[in-house]
C-alpha atoms as a PDB file:
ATOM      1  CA  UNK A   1      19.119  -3.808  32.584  1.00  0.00           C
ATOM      2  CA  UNK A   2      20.883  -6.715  30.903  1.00  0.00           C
ATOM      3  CA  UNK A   3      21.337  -9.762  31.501  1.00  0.00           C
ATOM      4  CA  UNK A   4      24.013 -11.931  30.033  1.00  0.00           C
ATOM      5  CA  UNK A   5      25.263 -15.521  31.201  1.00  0.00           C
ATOM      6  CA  UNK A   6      28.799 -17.083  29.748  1.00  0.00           C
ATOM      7  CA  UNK A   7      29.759 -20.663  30.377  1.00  0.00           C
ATOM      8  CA  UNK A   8      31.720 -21.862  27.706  1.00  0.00           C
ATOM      9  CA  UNK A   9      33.470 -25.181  29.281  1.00  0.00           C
ATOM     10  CA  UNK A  10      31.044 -27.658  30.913  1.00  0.00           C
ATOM     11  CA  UNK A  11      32.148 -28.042  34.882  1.00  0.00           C
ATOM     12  CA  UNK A  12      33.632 -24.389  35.319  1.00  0.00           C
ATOM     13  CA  UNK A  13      32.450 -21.092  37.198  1.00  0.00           C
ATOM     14  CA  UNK A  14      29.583 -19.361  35.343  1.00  0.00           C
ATOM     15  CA  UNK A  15      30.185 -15.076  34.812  1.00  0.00           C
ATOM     16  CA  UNK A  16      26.740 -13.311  35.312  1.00  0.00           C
ATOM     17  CA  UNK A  17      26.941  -9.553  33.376  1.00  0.00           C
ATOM     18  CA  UNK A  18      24.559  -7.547  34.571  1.00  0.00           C
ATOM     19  CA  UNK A  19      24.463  -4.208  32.766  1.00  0.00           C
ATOM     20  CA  UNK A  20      22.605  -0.742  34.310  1.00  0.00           C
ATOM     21  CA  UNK A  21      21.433   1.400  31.776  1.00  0.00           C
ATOM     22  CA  UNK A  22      20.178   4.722  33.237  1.00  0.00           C
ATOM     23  CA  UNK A  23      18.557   7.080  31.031  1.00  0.00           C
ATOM     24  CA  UNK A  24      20.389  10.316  29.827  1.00  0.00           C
ATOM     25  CA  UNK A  25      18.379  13.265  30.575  1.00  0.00           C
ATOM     26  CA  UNK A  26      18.753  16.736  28.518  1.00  0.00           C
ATOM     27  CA  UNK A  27      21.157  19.544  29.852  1.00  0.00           C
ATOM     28  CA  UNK A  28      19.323  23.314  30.157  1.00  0.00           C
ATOM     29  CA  UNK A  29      20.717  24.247  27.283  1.00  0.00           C
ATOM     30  CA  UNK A  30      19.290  21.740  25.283  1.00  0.00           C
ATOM     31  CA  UNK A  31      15.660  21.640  26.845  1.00  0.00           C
ATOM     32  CA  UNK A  32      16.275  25.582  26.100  1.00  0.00           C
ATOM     33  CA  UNK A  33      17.114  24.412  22.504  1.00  0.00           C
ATOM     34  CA  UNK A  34      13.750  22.386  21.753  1.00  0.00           C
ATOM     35  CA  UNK A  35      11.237  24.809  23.405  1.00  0.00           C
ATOM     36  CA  UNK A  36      12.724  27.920  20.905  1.00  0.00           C
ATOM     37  CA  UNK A  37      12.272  24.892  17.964  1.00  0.00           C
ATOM     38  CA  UNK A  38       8.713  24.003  19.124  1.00  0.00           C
ATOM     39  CA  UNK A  39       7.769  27.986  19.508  1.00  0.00           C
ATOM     40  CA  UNK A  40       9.225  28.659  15.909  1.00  0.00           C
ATOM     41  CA  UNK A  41       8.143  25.677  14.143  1.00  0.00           C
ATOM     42  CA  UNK A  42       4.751  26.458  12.022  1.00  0.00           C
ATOM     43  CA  UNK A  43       1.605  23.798  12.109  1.00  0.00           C
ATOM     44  CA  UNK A  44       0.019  23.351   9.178  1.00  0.00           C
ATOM     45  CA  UNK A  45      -3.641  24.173   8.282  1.00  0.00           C
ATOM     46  CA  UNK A  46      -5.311  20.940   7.787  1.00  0.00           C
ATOM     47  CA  UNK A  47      -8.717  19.939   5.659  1.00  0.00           C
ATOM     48  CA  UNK A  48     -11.007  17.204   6.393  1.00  0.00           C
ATOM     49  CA  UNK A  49     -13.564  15.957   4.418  1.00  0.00           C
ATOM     50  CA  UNK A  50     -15.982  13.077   4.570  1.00  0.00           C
ATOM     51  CA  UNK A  51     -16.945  11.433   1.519  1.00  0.00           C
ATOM     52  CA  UNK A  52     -19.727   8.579   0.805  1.00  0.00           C
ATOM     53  CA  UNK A  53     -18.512   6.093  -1.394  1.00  0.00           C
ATOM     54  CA  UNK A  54     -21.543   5.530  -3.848  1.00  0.00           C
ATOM     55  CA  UNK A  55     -22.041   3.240  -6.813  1.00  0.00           C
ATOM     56  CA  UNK A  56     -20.635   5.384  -9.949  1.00  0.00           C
ATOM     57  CA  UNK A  57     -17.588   5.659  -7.838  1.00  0.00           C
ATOM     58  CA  UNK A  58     -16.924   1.716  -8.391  1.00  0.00           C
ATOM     59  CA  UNK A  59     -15.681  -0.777 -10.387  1.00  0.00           C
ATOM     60  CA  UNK A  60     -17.701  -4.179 -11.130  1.00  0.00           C
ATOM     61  CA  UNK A  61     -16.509  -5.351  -8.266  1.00  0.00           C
ATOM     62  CA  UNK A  62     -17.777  -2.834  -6.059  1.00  0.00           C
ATOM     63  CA  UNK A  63     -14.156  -1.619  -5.231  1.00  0.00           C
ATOM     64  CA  UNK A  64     -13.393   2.603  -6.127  1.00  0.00           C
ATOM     65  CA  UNK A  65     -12.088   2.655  -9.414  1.00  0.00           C
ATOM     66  CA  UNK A  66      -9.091   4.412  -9.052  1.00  0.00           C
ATOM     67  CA  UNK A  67      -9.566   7.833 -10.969  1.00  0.00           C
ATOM     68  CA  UNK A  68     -12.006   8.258  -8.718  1.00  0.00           C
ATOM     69  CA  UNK A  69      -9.586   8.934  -5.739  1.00  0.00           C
ATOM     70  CA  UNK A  70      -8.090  11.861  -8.354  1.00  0.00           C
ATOM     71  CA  UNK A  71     -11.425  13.595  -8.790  1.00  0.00           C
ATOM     72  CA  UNK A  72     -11.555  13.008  -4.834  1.00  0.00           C
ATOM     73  CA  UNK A  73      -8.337  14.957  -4.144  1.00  0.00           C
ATOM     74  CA  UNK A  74      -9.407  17.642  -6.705  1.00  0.00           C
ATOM     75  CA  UNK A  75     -12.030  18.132  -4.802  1.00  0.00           C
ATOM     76  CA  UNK A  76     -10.181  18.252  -1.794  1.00  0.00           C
ATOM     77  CA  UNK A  77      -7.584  20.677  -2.714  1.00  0.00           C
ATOM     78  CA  UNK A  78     -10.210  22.787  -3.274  1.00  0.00           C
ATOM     79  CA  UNK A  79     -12.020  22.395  -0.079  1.00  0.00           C
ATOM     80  CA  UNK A  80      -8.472  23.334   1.560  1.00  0.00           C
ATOM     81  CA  UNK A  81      -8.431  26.583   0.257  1.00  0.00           C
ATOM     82  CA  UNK A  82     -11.528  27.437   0.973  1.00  0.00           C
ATOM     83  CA  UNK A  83     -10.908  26.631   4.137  1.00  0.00           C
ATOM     84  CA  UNK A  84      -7.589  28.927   4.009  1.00  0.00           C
ATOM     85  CA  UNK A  85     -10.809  31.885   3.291  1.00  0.00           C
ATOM     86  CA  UNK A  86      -9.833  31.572  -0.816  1.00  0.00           C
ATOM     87  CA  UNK A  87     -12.653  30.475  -2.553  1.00  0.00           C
ATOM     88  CA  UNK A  88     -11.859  29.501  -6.418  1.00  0.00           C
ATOM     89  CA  UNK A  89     -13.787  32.205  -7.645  1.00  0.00           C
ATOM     90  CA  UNK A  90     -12.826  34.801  -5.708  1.00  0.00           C
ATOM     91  CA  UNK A  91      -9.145  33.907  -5.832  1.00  0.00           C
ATOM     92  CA  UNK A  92      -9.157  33.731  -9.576  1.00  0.00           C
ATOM     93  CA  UNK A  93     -10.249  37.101  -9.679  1.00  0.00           C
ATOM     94  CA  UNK A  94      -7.936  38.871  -7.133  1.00  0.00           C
ATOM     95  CA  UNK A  95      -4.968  36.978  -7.994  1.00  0.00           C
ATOM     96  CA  UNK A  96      -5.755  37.131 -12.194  1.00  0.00           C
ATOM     97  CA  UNK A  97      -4.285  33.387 -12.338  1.00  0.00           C
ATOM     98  CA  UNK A  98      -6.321  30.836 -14.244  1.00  0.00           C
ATOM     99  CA  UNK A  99      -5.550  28.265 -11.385  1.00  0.00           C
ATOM    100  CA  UNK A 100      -3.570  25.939  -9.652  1.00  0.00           C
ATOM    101  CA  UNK A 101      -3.174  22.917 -12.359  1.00  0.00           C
ATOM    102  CA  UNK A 102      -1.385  19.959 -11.330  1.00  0.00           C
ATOM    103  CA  UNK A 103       2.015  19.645 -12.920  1.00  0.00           C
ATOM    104  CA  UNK A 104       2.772  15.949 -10.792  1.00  0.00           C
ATOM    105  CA  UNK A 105       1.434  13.324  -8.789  1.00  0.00           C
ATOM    106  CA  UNK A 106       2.293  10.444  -6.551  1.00  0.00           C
ATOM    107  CA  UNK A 107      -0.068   7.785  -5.442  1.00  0.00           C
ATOM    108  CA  UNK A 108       0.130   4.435  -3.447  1.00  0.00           C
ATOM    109  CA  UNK A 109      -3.197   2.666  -2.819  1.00  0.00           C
ATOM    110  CA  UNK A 110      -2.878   0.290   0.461  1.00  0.00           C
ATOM    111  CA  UNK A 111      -6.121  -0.638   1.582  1.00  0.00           C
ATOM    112  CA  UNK A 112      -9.347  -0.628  -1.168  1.00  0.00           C
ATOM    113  CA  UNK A 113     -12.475   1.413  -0.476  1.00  0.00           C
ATOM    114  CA  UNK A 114     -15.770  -0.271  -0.842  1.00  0.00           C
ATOM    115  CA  UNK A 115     -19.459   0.411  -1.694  1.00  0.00           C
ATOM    116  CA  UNK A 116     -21.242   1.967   0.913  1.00  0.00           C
ATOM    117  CA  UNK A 117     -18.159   2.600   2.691  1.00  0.00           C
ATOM    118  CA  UNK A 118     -17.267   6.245   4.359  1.00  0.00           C
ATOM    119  CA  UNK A 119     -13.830   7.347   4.269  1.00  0.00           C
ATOM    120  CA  UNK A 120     -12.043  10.995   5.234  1.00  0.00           C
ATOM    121  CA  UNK A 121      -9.435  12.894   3.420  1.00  0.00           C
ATOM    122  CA  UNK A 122      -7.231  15.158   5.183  1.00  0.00           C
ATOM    123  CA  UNK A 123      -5.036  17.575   3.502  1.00  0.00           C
ATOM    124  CA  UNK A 124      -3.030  20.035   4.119  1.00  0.00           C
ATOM    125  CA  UNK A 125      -0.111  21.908   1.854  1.00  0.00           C
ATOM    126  CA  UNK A 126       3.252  20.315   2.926  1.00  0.00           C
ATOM    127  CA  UNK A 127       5.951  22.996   1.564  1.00  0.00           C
ATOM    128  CA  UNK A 128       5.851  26.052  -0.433  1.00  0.00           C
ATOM    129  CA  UNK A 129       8.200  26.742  -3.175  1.00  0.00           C
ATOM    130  CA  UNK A 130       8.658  30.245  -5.252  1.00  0.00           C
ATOM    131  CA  UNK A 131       5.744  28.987  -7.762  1.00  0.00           C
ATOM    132  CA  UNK A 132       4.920  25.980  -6.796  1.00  0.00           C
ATOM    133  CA  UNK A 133       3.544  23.860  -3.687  1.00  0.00           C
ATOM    134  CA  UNK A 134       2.908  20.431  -2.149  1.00  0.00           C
ATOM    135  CA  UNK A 135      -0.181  18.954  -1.296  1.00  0.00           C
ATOM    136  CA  UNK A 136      -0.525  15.885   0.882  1.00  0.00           C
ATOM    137  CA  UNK A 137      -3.850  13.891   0.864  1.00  0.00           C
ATOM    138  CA  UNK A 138      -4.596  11.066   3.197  1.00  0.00           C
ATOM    139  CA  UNK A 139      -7.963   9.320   2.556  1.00  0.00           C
ATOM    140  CA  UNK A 140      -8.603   6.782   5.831  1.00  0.00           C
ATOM    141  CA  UNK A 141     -11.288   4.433   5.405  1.00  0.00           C
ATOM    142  CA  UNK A 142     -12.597   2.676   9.265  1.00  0.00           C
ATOM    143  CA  UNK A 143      -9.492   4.976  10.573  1.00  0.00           C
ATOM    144  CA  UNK A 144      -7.120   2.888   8.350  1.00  0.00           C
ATOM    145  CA  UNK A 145      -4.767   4.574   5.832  1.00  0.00           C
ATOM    146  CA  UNK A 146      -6.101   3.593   2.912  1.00  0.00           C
ATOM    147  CA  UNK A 147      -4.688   5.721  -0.105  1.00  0.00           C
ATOM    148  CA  UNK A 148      -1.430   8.827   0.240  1.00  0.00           C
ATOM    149  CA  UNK A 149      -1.406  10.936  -2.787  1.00  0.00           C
ATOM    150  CA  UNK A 150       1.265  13.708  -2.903  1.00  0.00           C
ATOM    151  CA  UNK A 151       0.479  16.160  -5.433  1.00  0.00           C
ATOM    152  CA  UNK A 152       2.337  19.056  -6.860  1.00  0.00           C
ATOM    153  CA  UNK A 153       0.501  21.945  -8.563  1.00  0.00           C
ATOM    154  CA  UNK A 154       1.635  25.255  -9.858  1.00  0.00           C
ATOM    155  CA  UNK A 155       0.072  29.029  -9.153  1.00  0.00           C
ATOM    156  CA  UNK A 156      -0.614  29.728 -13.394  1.00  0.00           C
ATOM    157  CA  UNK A 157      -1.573  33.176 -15.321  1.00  0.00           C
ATOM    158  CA  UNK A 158      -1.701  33.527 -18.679  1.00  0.00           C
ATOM    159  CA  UNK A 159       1.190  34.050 -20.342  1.00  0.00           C
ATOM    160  CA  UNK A 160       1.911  37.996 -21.228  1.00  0.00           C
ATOM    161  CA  UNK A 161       4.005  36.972 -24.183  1.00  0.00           C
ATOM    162  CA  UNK A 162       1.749  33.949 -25.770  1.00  0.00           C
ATOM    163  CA  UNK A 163      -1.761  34.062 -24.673  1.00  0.00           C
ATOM    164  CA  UNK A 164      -2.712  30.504 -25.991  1.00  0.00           C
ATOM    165  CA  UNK A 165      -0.281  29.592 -22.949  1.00  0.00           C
ATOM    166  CA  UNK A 166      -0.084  29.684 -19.300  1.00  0.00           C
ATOM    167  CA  UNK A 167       3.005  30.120 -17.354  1.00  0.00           C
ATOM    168  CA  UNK A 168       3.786  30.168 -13.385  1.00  0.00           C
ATOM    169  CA  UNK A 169       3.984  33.268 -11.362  1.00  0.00           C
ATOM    170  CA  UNK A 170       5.337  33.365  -7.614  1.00  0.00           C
ATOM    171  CA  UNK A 171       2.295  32.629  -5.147  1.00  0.00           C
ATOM    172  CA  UNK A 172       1.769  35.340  -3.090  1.00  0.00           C
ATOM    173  CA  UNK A 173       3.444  35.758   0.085  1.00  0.00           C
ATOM    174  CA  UNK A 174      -0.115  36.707   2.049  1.00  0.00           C
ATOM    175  CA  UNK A 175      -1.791  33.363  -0.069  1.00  0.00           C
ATOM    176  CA  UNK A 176       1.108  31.260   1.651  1.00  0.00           C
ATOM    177  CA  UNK A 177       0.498  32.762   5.061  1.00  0.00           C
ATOM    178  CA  UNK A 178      -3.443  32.066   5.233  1.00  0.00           C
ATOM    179  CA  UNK A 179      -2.057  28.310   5.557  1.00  0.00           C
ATOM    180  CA  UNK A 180      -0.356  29.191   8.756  1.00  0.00           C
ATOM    181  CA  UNK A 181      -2.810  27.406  11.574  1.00  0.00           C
ATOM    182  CA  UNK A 182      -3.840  30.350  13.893  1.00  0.00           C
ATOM    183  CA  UNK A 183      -4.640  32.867  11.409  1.00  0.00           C
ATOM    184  CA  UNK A 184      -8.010  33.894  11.294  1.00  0.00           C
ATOM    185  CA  UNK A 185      -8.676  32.703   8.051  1.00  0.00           C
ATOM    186  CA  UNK A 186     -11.074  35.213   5.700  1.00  0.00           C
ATOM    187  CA  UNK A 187     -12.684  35.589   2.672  1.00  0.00           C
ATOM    188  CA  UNK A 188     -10.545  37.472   0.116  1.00  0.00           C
ATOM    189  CA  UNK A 189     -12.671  40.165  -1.457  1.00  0.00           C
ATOM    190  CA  UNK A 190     -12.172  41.601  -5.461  1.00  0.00           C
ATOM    191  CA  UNK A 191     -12.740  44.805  -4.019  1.00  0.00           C
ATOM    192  CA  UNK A 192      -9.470  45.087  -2.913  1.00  0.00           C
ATOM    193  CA  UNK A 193      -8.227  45.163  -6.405  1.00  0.00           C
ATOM    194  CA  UNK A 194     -11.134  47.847  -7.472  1.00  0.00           C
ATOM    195  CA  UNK A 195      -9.367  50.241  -4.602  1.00  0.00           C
ATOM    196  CA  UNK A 196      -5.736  50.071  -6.127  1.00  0.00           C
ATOM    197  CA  UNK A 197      -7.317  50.799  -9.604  1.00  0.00           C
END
């Protein structure tokens, strides 16, 4: 409702508008519309880690140097797929790629980390391209957002052609779908490479 009062001359009549605003509620087709998008649309698996935050990790004033959020999200990445069931040992060896080097990276540091403080990282892979993907870090500190980093890293073998080089190769379609949530996620074994040989 909204109120709105008009007198413009000094000694006249006063207009009161009172507006009704009544909500507009969703036809069947539309509610339809939204549970087939909510059924369809995928969820993200999603990595949390705790970290310490301990004195090599610090400047001299006892604030994380910030390189040290890098080696954090490394670390993180990792954890990720190993939560996904792909170790980095096994998956170097099934897949034959030397691994998943970062090709570029965003940061924005909002709130500092301190000595003796313990923050979280959650990450989780935010798209999937033919050779490529996104990885989205978000390191609270006291359930603050405290650093984003957005990170973009490629699925690498060595090149066939020179081998001093490396070179991207599409990830595989069963790597992208052990990031669906609600897949049982598994180790992947080498053996499965021994059987096709």
């Amino acid at each position: 409702m909204r109120l709105v009062v008009r007198n413009s001359i000094p000694g006249v009549a006063v207009t009161i508008i009172i507006t009704f605003k009544f909500p507009r509620f969703p036809s069947h087709a539309e509610k339809e519309h939204r549970k087939r998008q909510l059924v369809s649309k995928k969820t993200n698996l999603t990595s949390r880690k705790t970290i310490p935050i301990e004195w090599g990790d610090c400047d001299p004033a006892q604030i994380v140097y910030y390189p040290r959020y890098l080696a954090y999200f490394d670390a993180c990445t990792t954890a990720l797929f190993q939560k996904a069931g792909l170790s980095k040992r096994e998956m170097l060896k099934t897949y034959q790629i030397v691994g998943i080097p970062l090709v570029d990276l965003r940061v924005s540091f909002k709130v500092p980390s301190r000595l003796s403080d313990t923050v979280i990282v959650e990450s989780e892979i935010t798209e999937w391209r033919r050779s490529s993907f996104c990885v989205r870090h978000r390191l609270f500190n006291k359930s603050v957002l405290a650093v984003e980093c957005f990170e973009i890293r490629v699925w690498a073998v060595v090149s066939e052609s020179e081998p001093e080089q490396i070179e991207s190769r599409p990830v595989p379609r069963e790597v992208i779908e052990m990031f669906s949530a609600g897949v049982n996620h598994h180790s992947v074994h080498p053996k499965s490479r021994r059987e096709k040989q």
